[in-house]
N, C-alpha and C. Protein backbone atom coordinates (compact mmCIF):
# COMPACT_ATOMS: atom_id res chain seq x y z
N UNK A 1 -17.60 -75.10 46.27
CA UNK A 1 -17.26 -73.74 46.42
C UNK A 1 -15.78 -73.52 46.12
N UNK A 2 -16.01 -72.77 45.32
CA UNK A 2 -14.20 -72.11 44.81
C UNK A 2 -13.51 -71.39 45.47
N UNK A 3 -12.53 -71.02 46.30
CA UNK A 3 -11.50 -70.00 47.10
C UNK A 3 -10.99 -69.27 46.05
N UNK A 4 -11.64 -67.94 45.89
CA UNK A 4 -10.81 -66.74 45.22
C UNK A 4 -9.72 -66.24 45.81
N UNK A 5 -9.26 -66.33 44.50
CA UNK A 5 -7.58 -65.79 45.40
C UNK A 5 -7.42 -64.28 45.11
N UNK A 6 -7.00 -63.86 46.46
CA UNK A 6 -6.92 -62.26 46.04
C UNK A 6 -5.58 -61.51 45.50
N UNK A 7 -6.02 -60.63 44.23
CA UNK A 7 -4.91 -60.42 43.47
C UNK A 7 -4.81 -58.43 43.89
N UNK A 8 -3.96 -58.00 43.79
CA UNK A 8 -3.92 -56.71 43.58
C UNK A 8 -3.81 -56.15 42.64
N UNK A 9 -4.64 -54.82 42.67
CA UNK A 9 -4.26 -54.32 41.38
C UNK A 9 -3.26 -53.89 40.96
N UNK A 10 -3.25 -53.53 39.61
CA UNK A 10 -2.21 -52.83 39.01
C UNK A 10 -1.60 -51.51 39.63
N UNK A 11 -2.57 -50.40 40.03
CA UNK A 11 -1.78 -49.33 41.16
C UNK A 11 -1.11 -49.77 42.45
N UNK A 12 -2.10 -50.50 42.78
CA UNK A 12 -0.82 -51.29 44.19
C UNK A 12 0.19 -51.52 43.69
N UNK A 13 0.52 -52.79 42.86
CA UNK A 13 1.61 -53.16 42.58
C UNK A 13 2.71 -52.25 42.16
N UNK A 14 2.44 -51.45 41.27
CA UNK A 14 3.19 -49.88 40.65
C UNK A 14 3.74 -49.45 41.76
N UNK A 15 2.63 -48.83 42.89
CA UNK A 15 3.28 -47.97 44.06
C UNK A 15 4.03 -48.91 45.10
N UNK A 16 4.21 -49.92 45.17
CA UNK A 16 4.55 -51.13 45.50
C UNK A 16 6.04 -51.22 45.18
N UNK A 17 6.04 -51.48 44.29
CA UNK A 17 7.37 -51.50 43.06
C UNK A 17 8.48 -50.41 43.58
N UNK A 18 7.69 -49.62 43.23
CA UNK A 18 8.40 -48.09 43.17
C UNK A 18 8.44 -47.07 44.40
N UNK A 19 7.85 -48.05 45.25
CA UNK A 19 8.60 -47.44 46.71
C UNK A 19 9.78 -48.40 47.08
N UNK A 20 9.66 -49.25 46.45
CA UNK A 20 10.45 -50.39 47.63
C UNK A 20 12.03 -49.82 46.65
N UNK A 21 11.76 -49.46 45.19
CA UNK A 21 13.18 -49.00 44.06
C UNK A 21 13.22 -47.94 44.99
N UNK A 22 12.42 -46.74 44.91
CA UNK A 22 12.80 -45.43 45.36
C UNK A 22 12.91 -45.36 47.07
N UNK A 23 12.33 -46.71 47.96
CA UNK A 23 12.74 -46.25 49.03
C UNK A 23 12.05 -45.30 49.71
N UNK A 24 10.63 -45.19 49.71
CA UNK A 24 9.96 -44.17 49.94
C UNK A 24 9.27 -44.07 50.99
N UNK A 25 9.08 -43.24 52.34
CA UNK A 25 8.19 -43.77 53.24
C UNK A 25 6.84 -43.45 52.91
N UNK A 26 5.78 -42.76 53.94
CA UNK A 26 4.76 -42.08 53.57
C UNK A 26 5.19 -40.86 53.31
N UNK A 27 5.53 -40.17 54.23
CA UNK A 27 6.27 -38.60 54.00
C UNK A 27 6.52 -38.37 52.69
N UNK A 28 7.32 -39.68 51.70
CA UNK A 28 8.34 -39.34 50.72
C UNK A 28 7.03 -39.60 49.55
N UNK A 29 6.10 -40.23 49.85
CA UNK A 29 4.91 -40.15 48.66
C UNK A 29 4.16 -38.64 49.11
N UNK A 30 4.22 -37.94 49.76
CA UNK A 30 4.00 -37.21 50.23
C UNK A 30 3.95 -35.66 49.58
N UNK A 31 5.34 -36.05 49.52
CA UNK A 31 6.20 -34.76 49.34
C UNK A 31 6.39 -35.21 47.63
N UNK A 32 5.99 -36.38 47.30
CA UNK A 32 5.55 -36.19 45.73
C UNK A 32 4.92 -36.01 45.33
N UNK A 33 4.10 -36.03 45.87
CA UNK A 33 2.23 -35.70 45.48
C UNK A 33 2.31 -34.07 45.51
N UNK A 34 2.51 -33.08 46.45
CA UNK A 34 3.20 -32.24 47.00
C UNK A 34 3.60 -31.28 46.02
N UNK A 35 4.17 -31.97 45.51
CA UNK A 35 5.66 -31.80 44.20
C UNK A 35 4.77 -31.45 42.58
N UNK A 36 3.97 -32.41 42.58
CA UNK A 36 3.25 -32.61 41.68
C UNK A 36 2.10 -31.34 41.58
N UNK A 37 1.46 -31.35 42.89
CA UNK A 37 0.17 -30.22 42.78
C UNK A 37 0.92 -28.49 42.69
N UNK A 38 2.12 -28.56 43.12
CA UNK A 38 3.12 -27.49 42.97
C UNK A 38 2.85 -27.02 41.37
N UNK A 39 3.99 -28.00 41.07
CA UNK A 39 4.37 -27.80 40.00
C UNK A 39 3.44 -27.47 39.00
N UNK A 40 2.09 -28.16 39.08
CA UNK A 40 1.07 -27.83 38.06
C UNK A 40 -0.02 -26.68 38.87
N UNK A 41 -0.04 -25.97 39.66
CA UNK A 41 -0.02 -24.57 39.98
C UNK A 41 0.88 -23.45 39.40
N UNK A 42 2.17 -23.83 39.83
CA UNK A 42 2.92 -22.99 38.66
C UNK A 42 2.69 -22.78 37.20
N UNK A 43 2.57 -23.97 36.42
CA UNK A 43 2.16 -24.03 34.85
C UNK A 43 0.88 -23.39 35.03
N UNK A 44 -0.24 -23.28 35.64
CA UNK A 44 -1.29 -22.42 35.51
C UNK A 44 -1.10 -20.97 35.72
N UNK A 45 -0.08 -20.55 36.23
CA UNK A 45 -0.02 -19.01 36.74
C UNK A 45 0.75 -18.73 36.00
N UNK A 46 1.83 -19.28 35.31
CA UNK A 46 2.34 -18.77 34.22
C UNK A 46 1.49 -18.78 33.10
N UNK A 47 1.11 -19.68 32.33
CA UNK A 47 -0.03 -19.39 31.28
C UNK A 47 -1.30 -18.67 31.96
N UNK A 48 -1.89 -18.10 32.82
CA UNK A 48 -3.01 -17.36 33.15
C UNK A 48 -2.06 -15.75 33.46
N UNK A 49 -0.69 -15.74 33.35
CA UNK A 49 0.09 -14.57 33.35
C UNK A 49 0.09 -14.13 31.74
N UNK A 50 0.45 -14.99 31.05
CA UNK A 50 0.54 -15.09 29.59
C UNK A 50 -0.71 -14.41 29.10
N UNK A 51 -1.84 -15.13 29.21
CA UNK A 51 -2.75 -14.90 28.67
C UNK A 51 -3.32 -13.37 29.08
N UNK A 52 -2.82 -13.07 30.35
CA UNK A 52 -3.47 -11.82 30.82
C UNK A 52 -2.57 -10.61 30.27
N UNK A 53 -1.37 -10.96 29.81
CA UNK A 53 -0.37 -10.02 29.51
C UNK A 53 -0.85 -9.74 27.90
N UNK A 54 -1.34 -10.92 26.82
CA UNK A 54 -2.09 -10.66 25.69
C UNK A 54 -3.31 -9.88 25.74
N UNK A 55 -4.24 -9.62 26.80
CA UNK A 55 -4.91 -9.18 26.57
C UNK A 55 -4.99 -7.91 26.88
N UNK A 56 -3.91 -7.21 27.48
CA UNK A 56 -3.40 -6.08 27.64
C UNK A 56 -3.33 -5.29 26.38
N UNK A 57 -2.23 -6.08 25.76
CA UNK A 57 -1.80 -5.76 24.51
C UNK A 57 -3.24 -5.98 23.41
N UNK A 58 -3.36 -6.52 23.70
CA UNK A 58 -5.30 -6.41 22.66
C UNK A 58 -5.44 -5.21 22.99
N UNK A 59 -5.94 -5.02 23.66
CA UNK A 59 -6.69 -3.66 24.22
C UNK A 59 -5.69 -2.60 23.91
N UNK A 60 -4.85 -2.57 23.72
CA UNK A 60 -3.73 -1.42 23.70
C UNK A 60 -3.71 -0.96 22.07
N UNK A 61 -3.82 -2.43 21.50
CA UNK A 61 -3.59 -2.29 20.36
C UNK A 61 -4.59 -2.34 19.46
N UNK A 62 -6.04 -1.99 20.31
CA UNK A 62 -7.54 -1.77 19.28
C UNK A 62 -7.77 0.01 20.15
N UNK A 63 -7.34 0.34 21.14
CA UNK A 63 -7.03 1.59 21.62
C UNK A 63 -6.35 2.30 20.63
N UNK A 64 -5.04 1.86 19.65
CA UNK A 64 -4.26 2.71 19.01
C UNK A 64 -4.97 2.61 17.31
N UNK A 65 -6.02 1.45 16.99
CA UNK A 65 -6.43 1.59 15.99
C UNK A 65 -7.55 2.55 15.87
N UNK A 66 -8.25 2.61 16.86
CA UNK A 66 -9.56 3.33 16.80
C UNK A 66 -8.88 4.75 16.91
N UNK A 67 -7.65 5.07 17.34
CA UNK A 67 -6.86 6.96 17.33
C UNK A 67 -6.31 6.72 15.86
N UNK A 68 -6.13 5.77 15.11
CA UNK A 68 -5.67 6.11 14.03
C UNK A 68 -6.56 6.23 13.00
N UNK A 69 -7.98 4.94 13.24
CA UNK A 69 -8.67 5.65 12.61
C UNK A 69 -9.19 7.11 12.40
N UNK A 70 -9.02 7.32 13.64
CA UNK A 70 -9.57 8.86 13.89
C UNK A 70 -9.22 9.86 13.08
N UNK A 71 -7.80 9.64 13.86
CA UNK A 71 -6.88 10.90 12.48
C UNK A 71 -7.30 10.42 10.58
N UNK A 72 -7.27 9.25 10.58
CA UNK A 72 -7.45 9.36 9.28
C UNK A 72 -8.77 9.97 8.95
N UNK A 73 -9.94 10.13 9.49
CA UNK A 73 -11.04 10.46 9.32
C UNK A 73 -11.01 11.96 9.32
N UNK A 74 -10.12 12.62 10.05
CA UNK A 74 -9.82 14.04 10.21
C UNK A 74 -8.76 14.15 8.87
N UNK A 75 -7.77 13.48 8.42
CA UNK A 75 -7.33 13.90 7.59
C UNK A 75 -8.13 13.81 5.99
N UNK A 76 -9.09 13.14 6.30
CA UNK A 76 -9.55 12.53 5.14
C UNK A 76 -10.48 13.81 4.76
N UNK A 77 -10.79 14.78 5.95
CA UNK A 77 -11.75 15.83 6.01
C UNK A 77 -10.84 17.12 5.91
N UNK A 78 -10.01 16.91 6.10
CA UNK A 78 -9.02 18.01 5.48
C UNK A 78 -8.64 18.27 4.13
N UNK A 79 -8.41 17.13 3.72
CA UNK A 79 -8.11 17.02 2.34
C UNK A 79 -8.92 17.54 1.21
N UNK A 80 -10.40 17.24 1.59
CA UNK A 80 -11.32 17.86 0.96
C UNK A 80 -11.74 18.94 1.34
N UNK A 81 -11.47 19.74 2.36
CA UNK A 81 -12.09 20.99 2.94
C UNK A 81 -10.68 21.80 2.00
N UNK A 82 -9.33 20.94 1.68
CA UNK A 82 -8.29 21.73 1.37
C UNK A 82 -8.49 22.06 -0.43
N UNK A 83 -8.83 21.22 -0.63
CA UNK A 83 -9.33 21.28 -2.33
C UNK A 83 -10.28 21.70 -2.33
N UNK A 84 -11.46 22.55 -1.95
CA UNK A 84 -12.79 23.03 -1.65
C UNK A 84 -12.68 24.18 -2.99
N UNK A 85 -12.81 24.89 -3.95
CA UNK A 85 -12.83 25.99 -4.76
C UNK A 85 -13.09 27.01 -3.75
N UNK A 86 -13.33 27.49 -2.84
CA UNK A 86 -13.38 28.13 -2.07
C UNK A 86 -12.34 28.83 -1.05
N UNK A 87 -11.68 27.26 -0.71
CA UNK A 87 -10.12 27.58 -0.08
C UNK A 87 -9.27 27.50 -1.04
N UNK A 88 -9.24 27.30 -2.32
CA UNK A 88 -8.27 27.37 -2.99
C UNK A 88 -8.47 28.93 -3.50
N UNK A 89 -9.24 29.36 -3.81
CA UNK A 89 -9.54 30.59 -3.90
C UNK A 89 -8.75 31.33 -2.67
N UNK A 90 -9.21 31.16 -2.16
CA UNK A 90 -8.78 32.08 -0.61
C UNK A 90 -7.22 32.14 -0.18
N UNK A 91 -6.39 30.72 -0.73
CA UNK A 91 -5.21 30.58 -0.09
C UNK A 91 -4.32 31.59 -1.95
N UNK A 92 -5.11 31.64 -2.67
CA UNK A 92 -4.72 32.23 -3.87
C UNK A 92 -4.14 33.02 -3.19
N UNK A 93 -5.41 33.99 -3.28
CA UNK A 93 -5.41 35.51 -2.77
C UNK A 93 -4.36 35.73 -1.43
N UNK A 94 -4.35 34.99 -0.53
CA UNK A 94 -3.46 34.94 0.79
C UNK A 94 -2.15 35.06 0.04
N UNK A 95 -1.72 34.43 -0.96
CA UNK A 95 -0.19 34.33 -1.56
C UNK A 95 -0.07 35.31 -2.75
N UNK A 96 -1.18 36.35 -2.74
CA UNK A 96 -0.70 37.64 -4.05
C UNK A 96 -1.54 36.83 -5.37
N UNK A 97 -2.10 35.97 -5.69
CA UNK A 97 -2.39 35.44 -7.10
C UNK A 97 -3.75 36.28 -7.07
N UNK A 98 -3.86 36.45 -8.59
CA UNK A 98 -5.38 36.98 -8.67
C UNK A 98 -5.94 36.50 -10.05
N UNK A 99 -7.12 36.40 -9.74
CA UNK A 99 -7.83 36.21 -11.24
C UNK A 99 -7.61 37.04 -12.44
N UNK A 100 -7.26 36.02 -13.45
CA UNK A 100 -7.25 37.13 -14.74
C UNK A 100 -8.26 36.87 -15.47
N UNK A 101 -8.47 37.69 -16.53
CA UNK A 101 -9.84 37.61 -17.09
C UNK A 101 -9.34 36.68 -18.34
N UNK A 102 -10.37 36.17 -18.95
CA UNK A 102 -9.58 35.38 -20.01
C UNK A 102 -8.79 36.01 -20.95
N UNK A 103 -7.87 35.57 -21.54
CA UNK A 103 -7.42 36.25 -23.01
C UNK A 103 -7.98 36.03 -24.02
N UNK A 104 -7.87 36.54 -25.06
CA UNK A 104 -8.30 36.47 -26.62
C UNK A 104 -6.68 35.41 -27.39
N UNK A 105 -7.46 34.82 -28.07
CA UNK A 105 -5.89 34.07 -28.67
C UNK A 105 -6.08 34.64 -30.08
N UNK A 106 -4.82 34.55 -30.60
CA UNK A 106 -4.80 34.95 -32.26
C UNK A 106 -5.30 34.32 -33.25
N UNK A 107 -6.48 34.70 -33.77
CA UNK A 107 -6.90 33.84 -35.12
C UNK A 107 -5.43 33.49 -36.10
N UNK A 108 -5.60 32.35 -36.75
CA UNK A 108 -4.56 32.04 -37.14
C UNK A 108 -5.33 32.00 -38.71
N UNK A 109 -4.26 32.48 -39.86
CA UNK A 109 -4.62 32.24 -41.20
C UNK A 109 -5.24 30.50 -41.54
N UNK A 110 -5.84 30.47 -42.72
CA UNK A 110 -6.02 29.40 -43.06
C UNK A 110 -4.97 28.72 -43.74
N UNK A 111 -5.51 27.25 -43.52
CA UNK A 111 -3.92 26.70 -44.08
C UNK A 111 -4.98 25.68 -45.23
N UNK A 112 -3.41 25.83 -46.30
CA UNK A 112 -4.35 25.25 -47.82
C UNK A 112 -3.94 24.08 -47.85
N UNK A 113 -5.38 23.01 -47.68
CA UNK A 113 -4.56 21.55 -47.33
C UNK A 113 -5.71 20.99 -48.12
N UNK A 114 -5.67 20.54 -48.94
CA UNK A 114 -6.98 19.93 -49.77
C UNK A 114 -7.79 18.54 -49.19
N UNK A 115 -8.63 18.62 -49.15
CA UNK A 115 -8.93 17.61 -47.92
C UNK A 115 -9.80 16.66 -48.43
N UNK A 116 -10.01 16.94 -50.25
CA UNK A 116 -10.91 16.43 -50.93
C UNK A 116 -9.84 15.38 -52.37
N UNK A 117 -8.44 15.69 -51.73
CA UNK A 117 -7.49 14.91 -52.33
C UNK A 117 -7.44 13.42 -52.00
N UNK A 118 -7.57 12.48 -53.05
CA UNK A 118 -7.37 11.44 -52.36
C UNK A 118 -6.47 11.05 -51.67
N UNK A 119 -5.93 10.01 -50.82
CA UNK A 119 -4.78 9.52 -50.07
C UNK A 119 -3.79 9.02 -51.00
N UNK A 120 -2.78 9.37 -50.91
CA UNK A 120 -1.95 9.01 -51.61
C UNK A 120 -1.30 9.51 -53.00
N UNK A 121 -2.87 10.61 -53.39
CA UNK A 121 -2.44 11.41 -54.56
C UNK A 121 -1.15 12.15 -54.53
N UNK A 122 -0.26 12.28 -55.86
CA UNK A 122 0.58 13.27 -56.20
C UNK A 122 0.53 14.47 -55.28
N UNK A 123 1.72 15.21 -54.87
CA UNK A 123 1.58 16.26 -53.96
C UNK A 123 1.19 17.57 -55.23
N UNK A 124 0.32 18.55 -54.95
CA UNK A 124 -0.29 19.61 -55.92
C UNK A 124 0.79 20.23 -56.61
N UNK A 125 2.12 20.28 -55.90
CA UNK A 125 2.84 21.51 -56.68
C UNK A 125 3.71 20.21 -57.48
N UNK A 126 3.29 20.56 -58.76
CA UNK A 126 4.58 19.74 -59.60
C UNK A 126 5.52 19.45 -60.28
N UNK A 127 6.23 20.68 -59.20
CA UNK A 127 7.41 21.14 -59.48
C UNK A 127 8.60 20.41 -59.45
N UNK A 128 9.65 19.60 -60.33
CA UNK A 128 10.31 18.68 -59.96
C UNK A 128 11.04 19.05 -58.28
N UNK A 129 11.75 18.02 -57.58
CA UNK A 129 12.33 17.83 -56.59
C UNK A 129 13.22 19.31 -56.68
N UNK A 130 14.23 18.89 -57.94
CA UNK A 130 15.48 19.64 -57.82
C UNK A 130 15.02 20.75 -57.71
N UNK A 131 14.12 21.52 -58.43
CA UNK A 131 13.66 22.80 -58.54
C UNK A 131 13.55 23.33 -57.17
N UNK A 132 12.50 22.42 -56.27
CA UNK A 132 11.98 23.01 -54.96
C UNK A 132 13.28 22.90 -54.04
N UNK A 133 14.14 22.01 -53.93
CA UNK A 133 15.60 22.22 -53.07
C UNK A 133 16.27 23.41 -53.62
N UNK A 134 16.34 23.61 -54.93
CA UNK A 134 17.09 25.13 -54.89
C UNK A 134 16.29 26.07 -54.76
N UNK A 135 14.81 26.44 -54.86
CA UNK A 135 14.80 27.31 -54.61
C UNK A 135 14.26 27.62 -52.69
N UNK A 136 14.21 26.58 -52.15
CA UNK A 136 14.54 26.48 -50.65
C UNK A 136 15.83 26.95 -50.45
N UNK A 137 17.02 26.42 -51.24
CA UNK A 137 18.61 27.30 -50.81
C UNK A 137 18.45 28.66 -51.02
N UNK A 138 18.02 29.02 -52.46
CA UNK A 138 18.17 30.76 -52.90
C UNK A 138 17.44 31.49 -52.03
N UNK A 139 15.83 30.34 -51.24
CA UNK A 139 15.24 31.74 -50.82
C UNK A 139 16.33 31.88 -48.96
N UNK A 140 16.43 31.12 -48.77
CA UNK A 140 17.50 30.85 -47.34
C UNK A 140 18.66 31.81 -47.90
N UNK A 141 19.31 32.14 -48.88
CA UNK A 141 19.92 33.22 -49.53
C UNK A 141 19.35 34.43 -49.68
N UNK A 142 18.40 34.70 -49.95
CA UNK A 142 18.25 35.58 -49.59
C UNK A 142 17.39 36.28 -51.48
N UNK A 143 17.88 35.37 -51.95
CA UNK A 143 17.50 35.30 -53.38
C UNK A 143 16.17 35.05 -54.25
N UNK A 144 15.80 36.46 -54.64
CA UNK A 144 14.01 36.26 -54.43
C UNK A 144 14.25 35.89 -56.18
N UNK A 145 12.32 35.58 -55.62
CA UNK A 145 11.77 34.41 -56.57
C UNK A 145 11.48 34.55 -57.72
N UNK A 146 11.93 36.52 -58.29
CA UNK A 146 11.30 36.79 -59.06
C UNK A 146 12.81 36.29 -59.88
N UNK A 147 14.04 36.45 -59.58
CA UNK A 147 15.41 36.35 -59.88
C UNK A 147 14.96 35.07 -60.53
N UNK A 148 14.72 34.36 -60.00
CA UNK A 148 14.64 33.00 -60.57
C UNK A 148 14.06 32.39 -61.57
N UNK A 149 12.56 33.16 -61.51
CA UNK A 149 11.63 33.10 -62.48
C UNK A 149 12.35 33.21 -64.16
N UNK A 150 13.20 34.82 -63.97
CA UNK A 150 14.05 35.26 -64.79
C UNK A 150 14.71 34.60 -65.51
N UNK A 151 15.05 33.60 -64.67
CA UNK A 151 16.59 32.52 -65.74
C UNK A 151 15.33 31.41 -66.24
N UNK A 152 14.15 31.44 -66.20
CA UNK A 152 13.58 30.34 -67.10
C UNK A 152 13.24 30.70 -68.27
């Protein structure tokens, strides 16, 4: 038969250790333990403060989306009730405007443009250059065309 020898564990020895360094009675493990369940009460009430203070602000801030949707839904119904032919009509008349009846526009002469010319053809009148610059000056003079005819 073998005699086991009795060993302690590793937490004995630790708290062992570290009372005999720190000097600790019972009281003083005590008041660490104490220390400990404190302290991690506090870290819960601050983060369960935290978290309750976010969800304030949630709510505050799906409260201010659902009023903004709102208005936009009202403005969005304005906009079109404001462009309606009906109220534009109406806000006419409120400011003096009134319907006019259509006008007639001026028939305009025909213009002689040969349209059966090919691209690029000779222009019709073939009158040299110089000719058509003076008689653009004489008629800007005042100098009719029959004068001119004359000196040919």
């Amino acid at each position: 038969m073998r005699r086991r020898r009795r060993t302690r564990g590793f937490v004995q020895v630790a708290s062992a250790t570290a009372s005999e360094r720190l000097r600790l009675n019972s009281f003083g493990h005590a008041y660490l333990a104490m220390g400990l369940v404190l302290g991690a009460i506090l870290i819960y009430l601050a983060l369960a403060a935290e978290v309750t203070q976010a969800s304030y602000q949630i709510a505050q801030l799906q409260d201010q989306q659902r009023q903004l949707l709102a208005e936009q839904d009202q403005l969005r119904y304005q906009e079109v009730t404001l462009h309606a032919p009906a109220q534009v009509e109406q806000q006419a008349a409120q400011t003096g405007m009134q319907r006019v009846p259509p006008t007639n526009y001026v028939s305009s002469a025909p213009v002689a443009i040969d349209l059966q010319a090919p691209v690029g053809a000779p222009p019709t009148d073939s009158t040299p250059l110089w000719e058509r610059a003076v008689a653009a000056l004489t008629n800007k003079l005042g100098v009719s065309r029959d004068a001119m005819a004359a000196t040919h």
